[in-house]
Protein backbone atom coordinates (compact mmCIF):
# COMPACT_ATOMS: atom_id res chain seq x y z
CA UNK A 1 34.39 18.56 -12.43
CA UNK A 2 31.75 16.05 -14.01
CA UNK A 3 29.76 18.07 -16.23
CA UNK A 4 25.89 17.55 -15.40
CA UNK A 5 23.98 15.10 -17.81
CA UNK A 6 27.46 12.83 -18.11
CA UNK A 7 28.06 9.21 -17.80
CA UNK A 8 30.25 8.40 -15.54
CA UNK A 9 30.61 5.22 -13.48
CA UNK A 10 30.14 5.25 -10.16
CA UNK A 11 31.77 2.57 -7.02
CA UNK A 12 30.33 2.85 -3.50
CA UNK A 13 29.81 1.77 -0.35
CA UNK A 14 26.70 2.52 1.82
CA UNK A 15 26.59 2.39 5.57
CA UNK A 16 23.77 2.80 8.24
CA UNK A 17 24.60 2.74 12.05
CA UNK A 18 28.17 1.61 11.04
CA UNK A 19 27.51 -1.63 9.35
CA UNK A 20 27.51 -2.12 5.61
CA UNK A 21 24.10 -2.55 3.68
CA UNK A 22 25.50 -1.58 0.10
CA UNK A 23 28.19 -1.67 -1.87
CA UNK A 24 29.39 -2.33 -6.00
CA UNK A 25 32.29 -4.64 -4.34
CA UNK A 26 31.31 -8.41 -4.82
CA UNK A 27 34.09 -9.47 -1.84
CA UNK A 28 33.33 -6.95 0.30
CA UNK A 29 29.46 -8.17 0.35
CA UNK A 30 30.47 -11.80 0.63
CA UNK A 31 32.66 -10.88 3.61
CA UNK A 32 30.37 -8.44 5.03
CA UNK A 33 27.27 -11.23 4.68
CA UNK A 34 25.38 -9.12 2.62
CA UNK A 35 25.70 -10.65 -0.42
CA UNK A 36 22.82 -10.71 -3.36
CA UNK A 37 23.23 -13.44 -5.63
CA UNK A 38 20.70 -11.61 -7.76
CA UNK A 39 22.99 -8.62 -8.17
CA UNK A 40 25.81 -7.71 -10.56
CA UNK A 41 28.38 -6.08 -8.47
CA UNK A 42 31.02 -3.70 -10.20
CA UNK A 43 30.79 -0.13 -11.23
CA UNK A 44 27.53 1.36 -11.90
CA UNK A 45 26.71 3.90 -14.72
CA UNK A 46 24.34 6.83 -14.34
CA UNK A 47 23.66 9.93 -15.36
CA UNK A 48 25.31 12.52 -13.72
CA UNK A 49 22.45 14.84 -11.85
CA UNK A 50 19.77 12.45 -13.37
CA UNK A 51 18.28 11.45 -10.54
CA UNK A 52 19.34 7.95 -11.08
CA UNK A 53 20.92 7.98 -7.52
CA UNK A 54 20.13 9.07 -3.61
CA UNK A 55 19.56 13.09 -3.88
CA UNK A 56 22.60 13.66 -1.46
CA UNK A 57 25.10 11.49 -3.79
CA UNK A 58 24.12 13.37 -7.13
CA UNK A 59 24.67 16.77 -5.59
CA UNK A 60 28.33 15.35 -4.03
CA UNK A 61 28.78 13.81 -7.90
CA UNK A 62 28.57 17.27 -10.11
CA UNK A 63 31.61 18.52 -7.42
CA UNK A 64 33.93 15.35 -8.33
CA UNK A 65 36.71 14.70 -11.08
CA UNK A 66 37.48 11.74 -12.82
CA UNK A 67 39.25 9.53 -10.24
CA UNK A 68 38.00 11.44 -7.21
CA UNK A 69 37.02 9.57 -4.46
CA UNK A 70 34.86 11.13 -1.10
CA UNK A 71 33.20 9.75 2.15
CA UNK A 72 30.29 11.78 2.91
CA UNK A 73 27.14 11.38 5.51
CA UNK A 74 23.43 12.12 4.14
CA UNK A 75 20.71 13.42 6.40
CA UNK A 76 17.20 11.57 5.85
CA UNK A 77 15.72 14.57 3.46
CA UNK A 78 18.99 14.01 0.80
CA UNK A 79 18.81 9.67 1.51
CA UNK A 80 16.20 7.25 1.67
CA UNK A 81 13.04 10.07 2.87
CA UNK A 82 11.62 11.09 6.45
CA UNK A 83 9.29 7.88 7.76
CA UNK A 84 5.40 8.40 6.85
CA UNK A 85 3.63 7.65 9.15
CA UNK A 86 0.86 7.80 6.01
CA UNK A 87 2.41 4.94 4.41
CA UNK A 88 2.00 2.62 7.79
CA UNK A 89 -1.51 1.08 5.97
CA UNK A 90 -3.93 -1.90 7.40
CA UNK A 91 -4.29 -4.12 4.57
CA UNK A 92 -7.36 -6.97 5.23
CA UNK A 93 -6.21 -10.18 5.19
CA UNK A 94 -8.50 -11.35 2.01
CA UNK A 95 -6.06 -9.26 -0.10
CA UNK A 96 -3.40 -12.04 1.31
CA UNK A 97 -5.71 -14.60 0.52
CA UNK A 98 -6.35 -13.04 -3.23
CA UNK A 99 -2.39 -13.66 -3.60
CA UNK A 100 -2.38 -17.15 -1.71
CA UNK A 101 0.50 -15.55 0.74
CA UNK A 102 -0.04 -16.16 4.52
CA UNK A 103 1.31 -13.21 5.88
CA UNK A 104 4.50 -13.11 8.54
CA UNK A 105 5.78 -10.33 10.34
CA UNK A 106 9.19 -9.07 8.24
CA UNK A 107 7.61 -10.79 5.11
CA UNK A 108 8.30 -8.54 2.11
CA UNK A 109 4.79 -7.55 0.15
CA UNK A 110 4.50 -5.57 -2.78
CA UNK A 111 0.71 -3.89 -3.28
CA UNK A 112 -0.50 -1.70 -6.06
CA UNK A 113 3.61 -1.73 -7.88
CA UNK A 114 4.56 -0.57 -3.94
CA UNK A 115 6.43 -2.98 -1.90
CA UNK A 116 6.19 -2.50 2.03
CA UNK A 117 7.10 -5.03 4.72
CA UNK A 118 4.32 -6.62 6.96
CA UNK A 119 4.61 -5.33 10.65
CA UNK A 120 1.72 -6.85 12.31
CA UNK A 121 -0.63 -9.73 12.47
CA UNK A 122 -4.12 -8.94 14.42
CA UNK A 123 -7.59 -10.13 13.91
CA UNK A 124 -7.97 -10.64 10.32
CA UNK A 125 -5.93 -7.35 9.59
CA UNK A 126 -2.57 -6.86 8.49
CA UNK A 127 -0.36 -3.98 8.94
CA UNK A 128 2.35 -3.50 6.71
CA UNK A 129 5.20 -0.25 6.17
CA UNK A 130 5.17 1.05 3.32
CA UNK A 131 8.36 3.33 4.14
CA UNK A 132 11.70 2.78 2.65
CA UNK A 133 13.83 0.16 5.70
CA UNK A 134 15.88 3.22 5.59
CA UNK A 135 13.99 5.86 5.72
CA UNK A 136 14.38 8.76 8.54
CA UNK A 137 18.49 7.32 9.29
CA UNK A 138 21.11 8.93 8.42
CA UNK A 139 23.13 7.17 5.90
CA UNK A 140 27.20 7.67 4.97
CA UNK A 141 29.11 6.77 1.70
CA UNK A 142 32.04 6.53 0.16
CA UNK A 143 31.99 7.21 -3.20
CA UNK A 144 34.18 7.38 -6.30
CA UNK A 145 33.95 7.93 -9.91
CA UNK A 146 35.86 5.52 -11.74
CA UNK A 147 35.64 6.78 -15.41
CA UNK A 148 33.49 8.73 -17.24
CA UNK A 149 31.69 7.49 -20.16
CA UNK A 150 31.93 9.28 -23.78
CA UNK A 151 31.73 6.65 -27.10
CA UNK A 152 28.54 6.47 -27.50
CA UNK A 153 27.80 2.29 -28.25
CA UNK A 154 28.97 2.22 -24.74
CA UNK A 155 27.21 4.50 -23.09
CA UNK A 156 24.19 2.48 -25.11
CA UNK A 157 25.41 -0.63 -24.22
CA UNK A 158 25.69 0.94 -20.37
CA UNK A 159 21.98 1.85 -21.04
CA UNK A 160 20.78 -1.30 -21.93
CA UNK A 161 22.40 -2.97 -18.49
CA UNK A 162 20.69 -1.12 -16.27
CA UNK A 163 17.42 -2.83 -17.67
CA UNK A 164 18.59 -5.63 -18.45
CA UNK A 165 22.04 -6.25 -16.03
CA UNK A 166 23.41 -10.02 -17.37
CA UNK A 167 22.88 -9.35 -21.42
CA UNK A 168 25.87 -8.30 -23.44
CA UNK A 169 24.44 -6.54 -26.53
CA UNK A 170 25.63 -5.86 -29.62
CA UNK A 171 25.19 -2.24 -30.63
CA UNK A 172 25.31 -0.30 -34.20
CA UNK A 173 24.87 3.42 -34.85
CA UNK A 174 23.59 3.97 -38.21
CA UNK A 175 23.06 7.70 -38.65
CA UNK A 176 20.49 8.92 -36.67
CA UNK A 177 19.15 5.15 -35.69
CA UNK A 178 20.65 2.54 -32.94
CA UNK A 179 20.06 -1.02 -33.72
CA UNK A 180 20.65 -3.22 -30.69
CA UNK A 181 21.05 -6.75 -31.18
CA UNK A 182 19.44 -9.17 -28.18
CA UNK A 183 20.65 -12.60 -27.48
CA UNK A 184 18.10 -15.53 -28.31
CA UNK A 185 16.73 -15.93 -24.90
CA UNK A 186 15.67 -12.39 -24.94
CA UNK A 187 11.71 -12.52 -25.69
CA UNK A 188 11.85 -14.88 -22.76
CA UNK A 189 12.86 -12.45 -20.28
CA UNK A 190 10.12 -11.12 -18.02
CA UNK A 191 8.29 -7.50 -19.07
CA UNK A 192 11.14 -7.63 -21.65
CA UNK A 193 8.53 -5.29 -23.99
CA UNK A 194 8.45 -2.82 -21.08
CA UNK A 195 12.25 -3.02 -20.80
CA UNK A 196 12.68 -2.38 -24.14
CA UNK A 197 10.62 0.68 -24.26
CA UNK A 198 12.75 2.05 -20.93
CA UNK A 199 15.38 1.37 -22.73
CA UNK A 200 14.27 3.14 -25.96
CA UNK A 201 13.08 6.03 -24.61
CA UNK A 202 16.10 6.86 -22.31
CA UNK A 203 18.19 6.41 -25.43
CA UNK A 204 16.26 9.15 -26.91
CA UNK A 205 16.36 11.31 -24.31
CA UNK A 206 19.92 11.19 -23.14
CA UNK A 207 21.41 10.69 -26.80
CA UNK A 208 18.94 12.31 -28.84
CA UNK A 209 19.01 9.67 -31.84
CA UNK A 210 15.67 9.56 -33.93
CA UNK A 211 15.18 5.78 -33.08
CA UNK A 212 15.72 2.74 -31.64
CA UNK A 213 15.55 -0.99 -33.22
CA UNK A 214 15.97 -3.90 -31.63
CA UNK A 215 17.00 -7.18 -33.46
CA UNK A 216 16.46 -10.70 -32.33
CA UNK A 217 18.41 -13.39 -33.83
CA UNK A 218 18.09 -16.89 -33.94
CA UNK A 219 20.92 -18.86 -35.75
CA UNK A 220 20.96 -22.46 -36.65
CA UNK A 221 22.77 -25.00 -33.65
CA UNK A 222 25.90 -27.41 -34.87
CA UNK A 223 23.27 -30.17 -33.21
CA UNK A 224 20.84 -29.06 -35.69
CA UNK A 225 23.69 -30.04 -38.68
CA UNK A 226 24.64 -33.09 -36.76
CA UNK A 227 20.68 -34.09 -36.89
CA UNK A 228 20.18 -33.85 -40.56
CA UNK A 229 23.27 -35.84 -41.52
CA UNK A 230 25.52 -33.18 -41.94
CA UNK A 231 29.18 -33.86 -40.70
């Protein structure tokens, strides 16, 4: 057994009404046509019992070894929530108009840091579903934990990803203080002060380390050599 509060890293594969809407495969989603170009694909890494994943899947995770791999099916109440009908809300159309977006049935809105999808059209009202797509279907998975996480620059570095997914940082443990080290492009990176606090204070939490710095460097180009005569 995983002991609760672990890293581990997790594959899976997510299926509603037989048909495959998830998965950490890349080829799977390209053959399956569900493919995010957005998304990196491969293992994820959570915290065991965290909350970090559908209910259903961390209570199925603190029963499974290293290496264990199970197919299970999750009612509504342990997946993606019972439908609201609550969260079915008229929004007037000047709110569209605030936002320049001319709303379309399907279209994907997000309202107030709550993203719903627009349902219907009428007489200068708009109503739009707040529910999850998947909520009040029953979901199945397979699921398997690939490795469990222990050195703890990794389990930062694992940290760091799932803020910001396509950086590679360099970490250093320095007594009581982590010092990650952010590529250039960094303080270009949208909410990347937000992201950095996330990341911060799940460090903290999960690792209990005092602190958390993060260093930006900037080094000098070959070009820039080439430019001021330097061979």
């Amino acid at each position: 057994m995983v002991e609760k509060g672990k890293m581990v890293k997790v594959s899976y594969d997510g299926y509603v009404d037989g048909k495959l809407f998830d998965t950490t495969d890349e080829e799977k989603a390209k053959k399956e046509g569900i493919y995010n170009e957005n998304m990196v694909y491969g293992p994820v890494a959570i915290f065991v019992g965290a909350g970090q994943i559908l209910p259903g899947l961390d209570e199925v995770l603190e029963e499974m070894g290293v290496g264990e791999e199970r197919e299970v099916t999750l009612p509504p109440e342990k997946a993606f929530g019972q439908r609201r009908p609550d969260l079915l809300k008229i929004v007037p159309m000047s709110e569209f108009k605030k936002r320049g977006i001319k709303p379309i049935v399907g279209l994907p809105i997000t309202i107030d840091g709550v993203t719903g999808r627009i349902v219907s059209v009428n007489s200068g009202r708009v109503l739009v579903d707040f529910n999850h797509p998947l909520a009040g279907k029953e979901v199945k998975y397979r699921i398997k934990i690939e490795e469990v996480v222990e050195d703890p620059v990794q389990i930062v570095k694992e940290i760091v990803k799932l803020s910001l997914p396509r950086i590679e940082p360099e970490v250093k443990i320095e007594g009581e203080s982590v010092i990650i080290e952010l590529p250039e492009f960094a303080p270009y990176i949208p909410d990347i002060q937000v992201k950095k606090m996330v990341i911060a204070n799940e460090i903290i939490k999960r690792l209990g380390y005092k602190e958390v710095k993060f260093i930006e460097t900037f080094k000098k180009k070959e070009e820039d050599n080439k430019d001021n005569g330097e061979e």
